[in-house]
N, C-alpha and C. Protein backbone atom coordinates (compact mmCIF):
# COMPACT_ATOMS: atom_id res chain seq x y z
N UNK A 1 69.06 265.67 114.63
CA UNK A 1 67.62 265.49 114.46
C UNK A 1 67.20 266.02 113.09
N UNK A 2 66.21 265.70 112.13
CA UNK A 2 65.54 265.43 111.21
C UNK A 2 64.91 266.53 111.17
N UNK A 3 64.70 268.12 110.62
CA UNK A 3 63.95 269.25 110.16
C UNK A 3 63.23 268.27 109.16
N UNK A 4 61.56 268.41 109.96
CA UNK A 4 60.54 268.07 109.28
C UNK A 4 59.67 269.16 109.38
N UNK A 5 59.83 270.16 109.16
CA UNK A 5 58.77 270.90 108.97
C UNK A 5 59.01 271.79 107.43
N UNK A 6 57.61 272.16 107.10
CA UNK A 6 57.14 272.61 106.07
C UNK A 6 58.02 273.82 105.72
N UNK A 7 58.22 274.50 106.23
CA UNK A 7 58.87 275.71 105.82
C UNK A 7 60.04 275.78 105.89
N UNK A 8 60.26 275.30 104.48
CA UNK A 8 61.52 275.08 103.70
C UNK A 8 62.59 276.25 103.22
N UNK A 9 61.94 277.36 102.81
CA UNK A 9 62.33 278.31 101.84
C UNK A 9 62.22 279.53 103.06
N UNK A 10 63.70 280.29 103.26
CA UNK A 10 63.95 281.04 104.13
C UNK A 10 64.24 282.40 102.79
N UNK A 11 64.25 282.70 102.03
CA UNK A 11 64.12 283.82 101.02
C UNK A 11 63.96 283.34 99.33
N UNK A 12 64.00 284.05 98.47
CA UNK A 12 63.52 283.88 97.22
C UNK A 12 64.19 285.30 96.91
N UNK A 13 65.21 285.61 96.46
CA UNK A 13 65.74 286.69 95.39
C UNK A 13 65.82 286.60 94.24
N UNK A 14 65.80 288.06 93.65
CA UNK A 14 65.91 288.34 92.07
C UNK A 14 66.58 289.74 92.21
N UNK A 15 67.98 289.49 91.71
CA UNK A 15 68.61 290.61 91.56
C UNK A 15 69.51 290.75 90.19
N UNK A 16 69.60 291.94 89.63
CA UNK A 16 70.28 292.51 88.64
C UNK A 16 71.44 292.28 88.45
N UNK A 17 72.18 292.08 87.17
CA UNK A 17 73.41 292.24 87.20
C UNK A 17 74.29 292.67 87.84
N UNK A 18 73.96 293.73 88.51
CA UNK A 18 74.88 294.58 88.86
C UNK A 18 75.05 294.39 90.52
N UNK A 19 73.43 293.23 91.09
CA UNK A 19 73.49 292.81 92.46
C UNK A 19 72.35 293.79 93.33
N UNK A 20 71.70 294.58 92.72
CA UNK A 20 70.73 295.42 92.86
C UNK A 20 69.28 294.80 92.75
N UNK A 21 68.07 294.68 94.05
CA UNK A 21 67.16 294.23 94.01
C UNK A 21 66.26 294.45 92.71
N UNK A 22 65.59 293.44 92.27
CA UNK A 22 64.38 293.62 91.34
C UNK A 22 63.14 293.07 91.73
N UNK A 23 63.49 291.95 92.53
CA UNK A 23 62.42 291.16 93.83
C UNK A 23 62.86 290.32 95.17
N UNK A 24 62.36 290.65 96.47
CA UNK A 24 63.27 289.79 97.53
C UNK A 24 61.77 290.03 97.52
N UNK A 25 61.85 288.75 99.07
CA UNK A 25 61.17 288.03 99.62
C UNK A 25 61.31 287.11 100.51
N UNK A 26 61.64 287.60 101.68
CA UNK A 26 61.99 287.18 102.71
C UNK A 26 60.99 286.31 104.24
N UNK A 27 61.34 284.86 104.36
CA UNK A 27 60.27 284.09 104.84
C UNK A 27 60.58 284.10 106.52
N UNK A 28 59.92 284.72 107.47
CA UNK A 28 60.73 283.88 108.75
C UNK A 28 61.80 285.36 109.86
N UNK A 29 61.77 285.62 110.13
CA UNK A 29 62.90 286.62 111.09
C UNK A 29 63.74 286.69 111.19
N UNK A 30 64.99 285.79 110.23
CA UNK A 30 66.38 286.20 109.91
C UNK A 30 66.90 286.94 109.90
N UNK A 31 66.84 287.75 108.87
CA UNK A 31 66.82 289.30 108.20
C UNK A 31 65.32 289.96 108.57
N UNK A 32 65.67 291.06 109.17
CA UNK A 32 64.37 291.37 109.98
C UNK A 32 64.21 292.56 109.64
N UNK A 33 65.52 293.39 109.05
CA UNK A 33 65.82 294.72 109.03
C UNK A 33 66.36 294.97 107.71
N UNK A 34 66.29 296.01 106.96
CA UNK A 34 66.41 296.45 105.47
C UNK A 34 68.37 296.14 105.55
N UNK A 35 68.72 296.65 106.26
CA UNK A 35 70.39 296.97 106.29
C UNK A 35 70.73 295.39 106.38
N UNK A 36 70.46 294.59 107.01
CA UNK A 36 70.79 292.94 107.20
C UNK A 36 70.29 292.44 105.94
N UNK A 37 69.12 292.49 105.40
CA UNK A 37 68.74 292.61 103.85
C UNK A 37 69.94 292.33 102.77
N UNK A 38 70.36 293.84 102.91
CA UNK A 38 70.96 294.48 101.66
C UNK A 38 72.51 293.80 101.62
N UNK A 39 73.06 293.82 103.01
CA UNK A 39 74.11 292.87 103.59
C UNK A 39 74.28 291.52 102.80
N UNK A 40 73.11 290.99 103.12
CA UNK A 40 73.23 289.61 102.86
C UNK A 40 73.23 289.50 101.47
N UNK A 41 71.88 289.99 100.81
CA UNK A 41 72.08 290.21 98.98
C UNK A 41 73.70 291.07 98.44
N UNK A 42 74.29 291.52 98.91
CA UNK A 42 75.46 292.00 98.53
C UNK A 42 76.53 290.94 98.49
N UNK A 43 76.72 290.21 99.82
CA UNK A 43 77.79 289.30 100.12
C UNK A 43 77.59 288.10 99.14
N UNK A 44 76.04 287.74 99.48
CA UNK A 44 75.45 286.34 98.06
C UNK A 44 75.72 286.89 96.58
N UNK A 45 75.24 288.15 96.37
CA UNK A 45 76.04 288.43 94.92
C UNK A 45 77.22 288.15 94.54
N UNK A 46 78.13 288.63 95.71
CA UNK A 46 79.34 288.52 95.08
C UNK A 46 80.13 287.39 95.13
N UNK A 47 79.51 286.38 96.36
CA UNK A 47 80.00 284.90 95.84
C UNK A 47 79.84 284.06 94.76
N UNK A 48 78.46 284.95 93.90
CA UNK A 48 77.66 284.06 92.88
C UNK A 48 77.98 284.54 91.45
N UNK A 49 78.41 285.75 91.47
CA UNK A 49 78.25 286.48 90.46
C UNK A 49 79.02 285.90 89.19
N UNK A 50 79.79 285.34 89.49
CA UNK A 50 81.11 284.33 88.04
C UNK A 50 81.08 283.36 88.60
N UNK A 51 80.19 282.69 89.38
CA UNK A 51 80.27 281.27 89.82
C UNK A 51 79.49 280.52 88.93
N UNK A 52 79.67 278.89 88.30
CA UNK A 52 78.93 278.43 87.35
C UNK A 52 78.07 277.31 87.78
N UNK A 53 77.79 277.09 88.95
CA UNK A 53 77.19 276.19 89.62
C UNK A 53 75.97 276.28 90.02
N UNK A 54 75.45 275.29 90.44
CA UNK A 54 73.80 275.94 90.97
C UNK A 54 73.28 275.99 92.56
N UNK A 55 74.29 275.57 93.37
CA UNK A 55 73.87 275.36 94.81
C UNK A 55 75.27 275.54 95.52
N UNK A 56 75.11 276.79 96.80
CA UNK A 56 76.23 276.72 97.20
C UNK A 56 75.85 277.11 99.03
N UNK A 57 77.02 276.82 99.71
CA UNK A 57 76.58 277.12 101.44
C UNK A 57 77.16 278.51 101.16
N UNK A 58 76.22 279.13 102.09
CA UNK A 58 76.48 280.58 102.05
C UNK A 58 75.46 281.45 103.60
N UNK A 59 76.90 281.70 105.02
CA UNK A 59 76.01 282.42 105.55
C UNK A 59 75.28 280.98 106.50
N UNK A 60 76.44 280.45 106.39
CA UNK A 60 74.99 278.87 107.08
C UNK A 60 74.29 278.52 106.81
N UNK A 61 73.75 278.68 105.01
CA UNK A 61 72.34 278.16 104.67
C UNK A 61 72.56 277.81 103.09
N UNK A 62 71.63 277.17 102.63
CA UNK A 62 71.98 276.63 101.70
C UNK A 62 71.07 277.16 100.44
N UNK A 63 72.16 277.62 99.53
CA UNK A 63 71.64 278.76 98.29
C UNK A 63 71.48 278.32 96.96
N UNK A 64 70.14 277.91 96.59
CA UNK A 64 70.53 277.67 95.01
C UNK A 64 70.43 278.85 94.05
N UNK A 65 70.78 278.61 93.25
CA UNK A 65 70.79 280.10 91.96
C UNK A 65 70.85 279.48 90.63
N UNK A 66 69.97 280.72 90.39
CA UNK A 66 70.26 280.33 88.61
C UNK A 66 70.05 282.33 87.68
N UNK A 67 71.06 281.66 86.99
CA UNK A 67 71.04 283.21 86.04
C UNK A 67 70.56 282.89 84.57
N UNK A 68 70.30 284.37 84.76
CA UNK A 68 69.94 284.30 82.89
C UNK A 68 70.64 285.57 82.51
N UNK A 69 70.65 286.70 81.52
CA UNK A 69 71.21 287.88 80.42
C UNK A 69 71.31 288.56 81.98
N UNK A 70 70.68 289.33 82.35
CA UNK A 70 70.52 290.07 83.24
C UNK A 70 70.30 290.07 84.73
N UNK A 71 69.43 288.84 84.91
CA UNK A 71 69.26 288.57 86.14
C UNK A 71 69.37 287.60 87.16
N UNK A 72 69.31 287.53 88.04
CA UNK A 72 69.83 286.20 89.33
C UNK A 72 68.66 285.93 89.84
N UNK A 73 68.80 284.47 89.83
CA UNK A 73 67.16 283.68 90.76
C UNK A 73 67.85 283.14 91.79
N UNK A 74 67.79 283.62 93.23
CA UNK A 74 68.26 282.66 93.97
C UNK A 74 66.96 282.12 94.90
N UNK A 75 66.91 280.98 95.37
CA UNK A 75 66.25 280.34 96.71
C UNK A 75 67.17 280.30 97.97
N UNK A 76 66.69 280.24 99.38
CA UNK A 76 67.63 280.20 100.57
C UNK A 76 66.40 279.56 100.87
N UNK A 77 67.63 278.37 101.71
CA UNK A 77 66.70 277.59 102.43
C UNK A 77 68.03 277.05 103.68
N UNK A 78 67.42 276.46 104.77
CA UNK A 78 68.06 276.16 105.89
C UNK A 78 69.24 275.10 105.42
N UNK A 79 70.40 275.15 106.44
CA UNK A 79 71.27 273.97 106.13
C UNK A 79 70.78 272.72 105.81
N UNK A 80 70.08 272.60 106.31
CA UNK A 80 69.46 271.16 107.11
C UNK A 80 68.25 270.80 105.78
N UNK A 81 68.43 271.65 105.00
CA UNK A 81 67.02 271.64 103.40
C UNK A 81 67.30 270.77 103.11
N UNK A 82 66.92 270.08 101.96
CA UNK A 82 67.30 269.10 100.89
C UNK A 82 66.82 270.11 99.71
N UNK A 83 68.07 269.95 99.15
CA UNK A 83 68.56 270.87 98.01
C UNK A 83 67.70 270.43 97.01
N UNK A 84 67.62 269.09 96.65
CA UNK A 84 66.58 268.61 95.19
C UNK A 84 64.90 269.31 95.68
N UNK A 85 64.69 269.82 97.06
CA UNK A 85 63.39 270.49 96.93
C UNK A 85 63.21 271.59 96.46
N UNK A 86 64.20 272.41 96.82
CA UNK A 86 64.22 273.71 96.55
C UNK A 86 65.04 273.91 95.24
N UNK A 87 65.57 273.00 94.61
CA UNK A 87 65.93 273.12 93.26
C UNK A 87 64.65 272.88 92.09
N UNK A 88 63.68 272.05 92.42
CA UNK A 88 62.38 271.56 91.83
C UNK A 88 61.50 272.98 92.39
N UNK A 89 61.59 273.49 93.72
CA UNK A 89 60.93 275.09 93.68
C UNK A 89 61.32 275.82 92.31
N UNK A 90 62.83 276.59 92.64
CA UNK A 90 63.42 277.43 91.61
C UNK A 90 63.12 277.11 90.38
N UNK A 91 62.99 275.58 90.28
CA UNK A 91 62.98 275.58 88.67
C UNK A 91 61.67 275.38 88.22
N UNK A 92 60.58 275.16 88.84
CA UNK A 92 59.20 275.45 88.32
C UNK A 92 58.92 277.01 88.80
N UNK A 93 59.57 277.97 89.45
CA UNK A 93 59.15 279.14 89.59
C UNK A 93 59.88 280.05 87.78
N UNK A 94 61.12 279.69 87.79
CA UNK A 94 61.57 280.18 86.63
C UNK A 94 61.10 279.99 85.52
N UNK A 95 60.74 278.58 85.48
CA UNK A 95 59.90 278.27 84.04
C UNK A 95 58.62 278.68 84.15
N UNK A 96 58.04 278.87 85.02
CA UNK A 96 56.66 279.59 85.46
C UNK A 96 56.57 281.20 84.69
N UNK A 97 57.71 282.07 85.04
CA UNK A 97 58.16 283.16 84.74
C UNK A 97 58.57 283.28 83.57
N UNK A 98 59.14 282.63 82.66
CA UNK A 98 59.46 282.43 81.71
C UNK A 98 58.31 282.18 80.73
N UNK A 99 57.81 281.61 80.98
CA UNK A 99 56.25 280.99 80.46
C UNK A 99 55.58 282.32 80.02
N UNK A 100 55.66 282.90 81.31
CA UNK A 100 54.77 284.36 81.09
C UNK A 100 54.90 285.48 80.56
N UNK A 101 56.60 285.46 80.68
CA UNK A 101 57.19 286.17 80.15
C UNK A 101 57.69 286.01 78.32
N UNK A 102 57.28 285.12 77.74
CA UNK A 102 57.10 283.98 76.64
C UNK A 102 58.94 284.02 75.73
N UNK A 103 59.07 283.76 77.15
CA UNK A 103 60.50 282.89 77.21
C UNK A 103 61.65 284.62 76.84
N UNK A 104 61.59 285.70 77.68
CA UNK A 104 61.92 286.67 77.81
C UNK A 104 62.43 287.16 78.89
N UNK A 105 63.35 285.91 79.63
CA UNK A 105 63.87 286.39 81.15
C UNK A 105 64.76 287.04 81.25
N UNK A 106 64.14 288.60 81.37
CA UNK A 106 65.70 289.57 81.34
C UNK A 106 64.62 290.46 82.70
N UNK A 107 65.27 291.61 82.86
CA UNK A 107 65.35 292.46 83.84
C UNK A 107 64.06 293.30 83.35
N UNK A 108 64.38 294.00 81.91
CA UNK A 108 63.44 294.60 81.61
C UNK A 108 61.76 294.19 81.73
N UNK A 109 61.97 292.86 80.75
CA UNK A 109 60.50 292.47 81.26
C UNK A 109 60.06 292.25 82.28
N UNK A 110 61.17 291.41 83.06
CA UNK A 110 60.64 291.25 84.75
C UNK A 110 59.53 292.72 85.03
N UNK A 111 60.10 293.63 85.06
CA UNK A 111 60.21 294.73 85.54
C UNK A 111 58.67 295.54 84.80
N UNK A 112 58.62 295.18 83.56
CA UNK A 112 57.30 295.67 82.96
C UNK A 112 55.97 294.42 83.06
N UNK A 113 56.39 293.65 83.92
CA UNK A 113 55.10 292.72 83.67
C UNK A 113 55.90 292.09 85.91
N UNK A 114 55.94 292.97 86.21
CA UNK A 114 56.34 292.84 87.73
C UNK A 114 55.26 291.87 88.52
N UNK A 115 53.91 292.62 88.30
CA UNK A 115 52.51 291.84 88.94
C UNK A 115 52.49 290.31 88.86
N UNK A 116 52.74 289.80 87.30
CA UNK A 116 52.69 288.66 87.26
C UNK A 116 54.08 287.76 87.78
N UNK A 117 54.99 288.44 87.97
CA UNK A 117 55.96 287.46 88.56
C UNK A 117 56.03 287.47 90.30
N UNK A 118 55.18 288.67 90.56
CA UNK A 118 55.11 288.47 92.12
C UNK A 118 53.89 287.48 92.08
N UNK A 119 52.79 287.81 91.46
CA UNK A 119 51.55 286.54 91.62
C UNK A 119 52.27 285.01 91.72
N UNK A 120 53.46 284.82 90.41
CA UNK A 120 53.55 283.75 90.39
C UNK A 120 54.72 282.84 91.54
N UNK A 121 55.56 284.25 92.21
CA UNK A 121 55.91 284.03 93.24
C UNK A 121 54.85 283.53 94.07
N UNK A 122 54.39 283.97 94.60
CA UNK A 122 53.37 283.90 95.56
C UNK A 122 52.59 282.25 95.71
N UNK A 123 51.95 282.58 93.91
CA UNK A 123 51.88 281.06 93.79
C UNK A 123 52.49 279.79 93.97
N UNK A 124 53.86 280.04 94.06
CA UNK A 124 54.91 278.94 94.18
C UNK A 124 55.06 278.60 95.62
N UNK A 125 55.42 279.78 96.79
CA UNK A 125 56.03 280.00 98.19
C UNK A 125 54.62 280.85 98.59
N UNK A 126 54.23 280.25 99.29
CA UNK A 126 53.55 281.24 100.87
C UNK A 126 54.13 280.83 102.20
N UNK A 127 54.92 282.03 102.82
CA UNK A 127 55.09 282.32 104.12
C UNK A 127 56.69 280.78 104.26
N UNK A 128 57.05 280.56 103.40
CA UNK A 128 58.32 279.77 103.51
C UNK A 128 57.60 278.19 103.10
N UNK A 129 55.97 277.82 102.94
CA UNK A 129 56.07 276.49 102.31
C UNK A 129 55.45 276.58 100.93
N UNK A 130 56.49 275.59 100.31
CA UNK A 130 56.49 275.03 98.64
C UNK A 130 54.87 274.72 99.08
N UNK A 131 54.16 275.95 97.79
CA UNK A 131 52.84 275.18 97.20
C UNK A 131 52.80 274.43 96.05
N UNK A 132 53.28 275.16 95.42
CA UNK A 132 53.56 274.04 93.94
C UNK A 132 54.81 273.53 93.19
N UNK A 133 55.16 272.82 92.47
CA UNK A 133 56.31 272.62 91.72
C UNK A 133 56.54 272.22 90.45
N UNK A 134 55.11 272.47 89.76
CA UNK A 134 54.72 272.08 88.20
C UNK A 134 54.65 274.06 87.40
N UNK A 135 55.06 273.93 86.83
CA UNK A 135 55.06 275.36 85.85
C UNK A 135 54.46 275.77 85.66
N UNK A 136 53.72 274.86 84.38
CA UNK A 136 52.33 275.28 84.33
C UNK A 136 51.10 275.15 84.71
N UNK A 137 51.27 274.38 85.93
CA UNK A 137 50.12 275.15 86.43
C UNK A 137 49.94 276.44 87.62
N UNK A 138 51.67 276.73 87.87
CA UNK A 138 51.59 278.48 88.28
C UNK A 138 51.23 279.07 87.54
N UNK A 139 51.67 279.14 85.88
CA UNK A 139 51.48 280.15 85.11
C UNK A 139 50.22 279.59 84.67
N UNK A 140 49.68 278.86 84.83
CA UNK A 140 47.72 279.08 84.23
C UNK A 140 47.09 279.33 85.66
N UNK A 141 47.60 279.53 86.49
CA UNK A 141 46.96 280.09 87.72
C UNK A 141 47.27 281.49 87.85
N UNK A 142 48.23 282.22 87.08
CA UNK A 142 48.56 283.36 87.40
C UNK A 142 48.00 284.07 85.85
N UNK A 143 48.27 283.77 84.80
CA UNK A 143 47.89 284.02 83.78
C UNK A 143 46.10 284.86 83.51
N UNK A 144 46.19 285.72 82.48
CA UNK A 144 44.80 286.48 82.09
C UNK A 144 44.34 285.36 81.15
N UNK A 145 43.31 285.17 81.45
CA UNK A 145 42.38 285.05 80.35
C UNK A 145 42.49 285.78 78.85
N UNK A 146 42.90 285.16 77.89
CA UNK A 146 42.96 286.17 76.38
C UNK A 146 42.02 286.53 75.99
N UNK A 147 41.71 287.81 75.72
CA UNK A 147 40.08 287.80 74.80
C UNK A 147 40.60 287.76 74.00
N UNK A 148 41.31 287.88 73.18
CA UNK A 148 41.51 288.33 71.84
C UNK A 148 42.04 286.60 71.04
N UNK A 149 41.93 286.67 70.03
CA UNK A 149 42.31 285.13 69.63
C UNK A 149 43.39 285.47 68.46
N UNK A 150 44.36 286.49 68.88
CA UNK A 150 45.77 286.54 67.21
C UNK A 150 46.42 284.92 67.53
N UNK A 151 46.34 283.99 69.13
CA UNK A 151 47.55 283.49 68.63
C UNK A 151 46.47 282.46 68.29
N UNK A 152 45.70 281.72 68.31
CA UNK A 152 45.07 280.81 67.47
C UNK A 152 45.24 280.66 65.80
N UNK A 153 45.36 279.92 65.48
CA UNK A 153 46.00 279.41 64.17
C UNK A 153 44.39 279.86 63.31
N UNK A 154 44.68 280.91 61.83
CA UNK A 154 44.07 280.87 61.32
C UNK A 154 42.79 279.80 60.91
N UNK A 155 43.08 278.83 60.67
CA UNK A 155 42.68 277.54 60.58
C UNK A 155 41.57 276.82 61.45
N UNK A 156 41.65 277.15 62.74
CA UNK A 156 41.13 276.96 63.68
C UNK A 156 40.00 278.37 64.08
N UNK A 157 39.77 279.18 63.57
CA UNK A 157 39.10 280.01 63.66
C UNK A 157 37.64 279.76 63.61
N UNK A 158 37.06 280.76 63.70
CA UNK A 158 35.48 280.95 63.00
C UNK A 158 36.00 282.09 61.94
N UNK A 159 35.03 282.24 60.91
CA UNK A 159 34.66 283.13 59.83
C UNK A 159 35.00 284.45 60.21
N UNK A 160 33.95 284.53 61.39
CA UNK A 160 33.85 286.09 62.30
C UNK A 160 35.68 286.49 62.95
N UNK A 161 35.80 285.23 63.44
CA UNK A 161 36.89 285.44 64.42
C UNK A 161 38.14 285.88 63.22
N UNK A 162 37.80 285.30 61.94
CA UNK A 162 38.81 285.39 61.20
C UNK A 162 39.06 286.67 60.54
N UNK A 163 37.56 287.26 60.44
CA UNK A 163 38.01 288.33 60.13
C UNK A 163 37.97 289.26 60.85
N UNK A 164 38.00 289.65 62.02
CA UNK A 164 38.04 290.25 63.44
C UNK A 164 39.88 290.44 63.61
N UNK A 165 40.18 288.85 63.65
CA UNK A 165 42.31 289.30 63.41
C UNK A 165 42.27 289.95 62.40
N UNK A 166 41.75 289.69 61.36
CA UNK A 166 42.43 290.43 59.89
C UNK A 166 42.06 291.52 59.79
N UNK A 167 41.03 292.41 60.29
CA UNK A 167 40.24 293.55 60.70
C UNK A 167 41.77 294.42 61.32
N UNK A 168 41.78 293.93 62.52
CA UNK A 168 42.63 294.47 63.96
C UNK A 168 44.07 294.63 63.34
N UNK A 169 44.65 293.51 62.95
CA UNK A 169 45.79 293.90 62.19
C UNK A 169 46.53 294.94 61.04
N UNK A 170 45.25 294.41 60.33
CA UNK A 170 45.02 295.90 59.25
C UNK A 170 45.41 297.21 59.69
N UNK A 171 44.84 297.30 60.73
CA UNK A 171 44.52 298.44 61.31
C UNK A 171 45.29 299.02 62.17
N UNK A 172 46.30 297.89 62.61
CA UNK A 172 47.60 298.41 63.39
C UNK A 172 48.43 298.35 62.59
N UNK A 173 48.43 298.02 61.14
CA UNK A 173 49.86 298.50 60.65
C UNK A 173 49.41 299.38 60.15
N UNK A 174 48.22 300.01 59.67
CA UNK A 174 47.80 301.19 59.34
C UNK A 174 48.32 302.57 60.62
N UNK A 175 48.15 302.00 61.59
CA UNK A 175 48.61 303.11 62.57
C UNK A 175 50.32 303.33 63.13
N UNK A 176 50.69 302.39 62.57
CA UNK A 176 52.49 302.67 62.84
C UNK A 176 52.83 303.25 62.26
C-alpha cells in the first residue's frame, strides 16, 4: 500500500565532524529517548562518515546526507519516502543556511548564528511535513531586516546614505 501521508521527514540532523550533535530534530516517536538518540546518530555517522554518496538505507529508513568542511546534513525519512522529496527538502534547507550564513557552512558559524538556522529549520519542516522547498524564500522569511545599507552599491545610494557608510567606516578603522 501507497504512504500518502504528509509526514514525510522522520528526523533532520546536523552533526560535527567528529559525529557530535550541533542540531537534531526529531519528528514522530521513534527515538523517544536521548540514549536511542545518540545510538542512532552514532551508528548513521559512522556509515556516512567516508561515504561519497547522497542517499543511503540505514536502520530501515531512508537517509539522505550531505557534508560540507565540518559538518553533516542529514534528512530521515520512512522506507516507503520518495527520496527526490526529501532530497529537494535538504537541499533548499542547506542553501537556505548557506544563504544566511553568506555561503559559510562550517560548524563554527552554524554555531554563532544557531537562531537563524533553527528558524530556518523550522521554516522548512514542522512536526515531520515539508513546508517549503525554495531557498530563498526560507531565508527571506527567516532573515533581519538590514538597517544599515554597507552592502548597497555606492552608486545606488542617497547623498546622506553615502555619507553615513563613509562616516561609519571611517570610524571603524579608526577603532581597530
Amino acid at each position: 500500500m501507497v504512504n500518502l501521508s504528509l509526514y514525510s521527514v522522520k528526523a533532520v540532523l546536523l552533526l560535527d565532524a567528529e559525529g557530535n550533535r550541533v542540531l537534531t530534530k526529531y519528528y514522530g516517536s521513534e527515538y523517544s529517548n536521548l540514549k536511542e538518540q545518540k545510538a542512532f546518530e552514532k551508528g548513521l555517522f559512522d556509515k556516512t562518515k567516508r561515504a561519497q554518496g547522497e542517499v543511503i538505507l540505514y536502520d530501515n529508513q531512508v537517509v539522505l546526507y550531505r557534508s560540507n568542511i565540518d559538518i553533516f546534513f542529514y534528512v530521515v525519512g520512512s522506507i516507503e519516502e520518495n527520496e527526490l522529496i526529501l532530497l529537494s527538502m535538504l537541499n533548499a534547507f542547506y542553501d537556505a543556511v548557506s544563504t544566511l550564513l553568506r555561503f559559510q557552512v562550517e560548524k563554527r558559524s552554524i554555531l554563532d548564528n544557531l537562531d537563524l538556522v533553527v528558524l530556518c529549520l523550522d521554516e522548512t519542516v514542522d512536526g515531520g511535513i515539508i513546508l517549503e522547498t525554495d531557498a530563498n524564500a526560507i531565508a527571506n522569511r527567516v532573515s533581519k531586516p538590514r538597517l544599515d545599507v554597507v552592502d548597497i552599491p555606492l552608486s545606488e545610494q542617497t547623498l546622506m546614505q553615502a555619507y553615513k557608510t563613509a562616516k561609519d567606516r571611517f570610524a571603524s578603522q579608526l577603532l581597530r
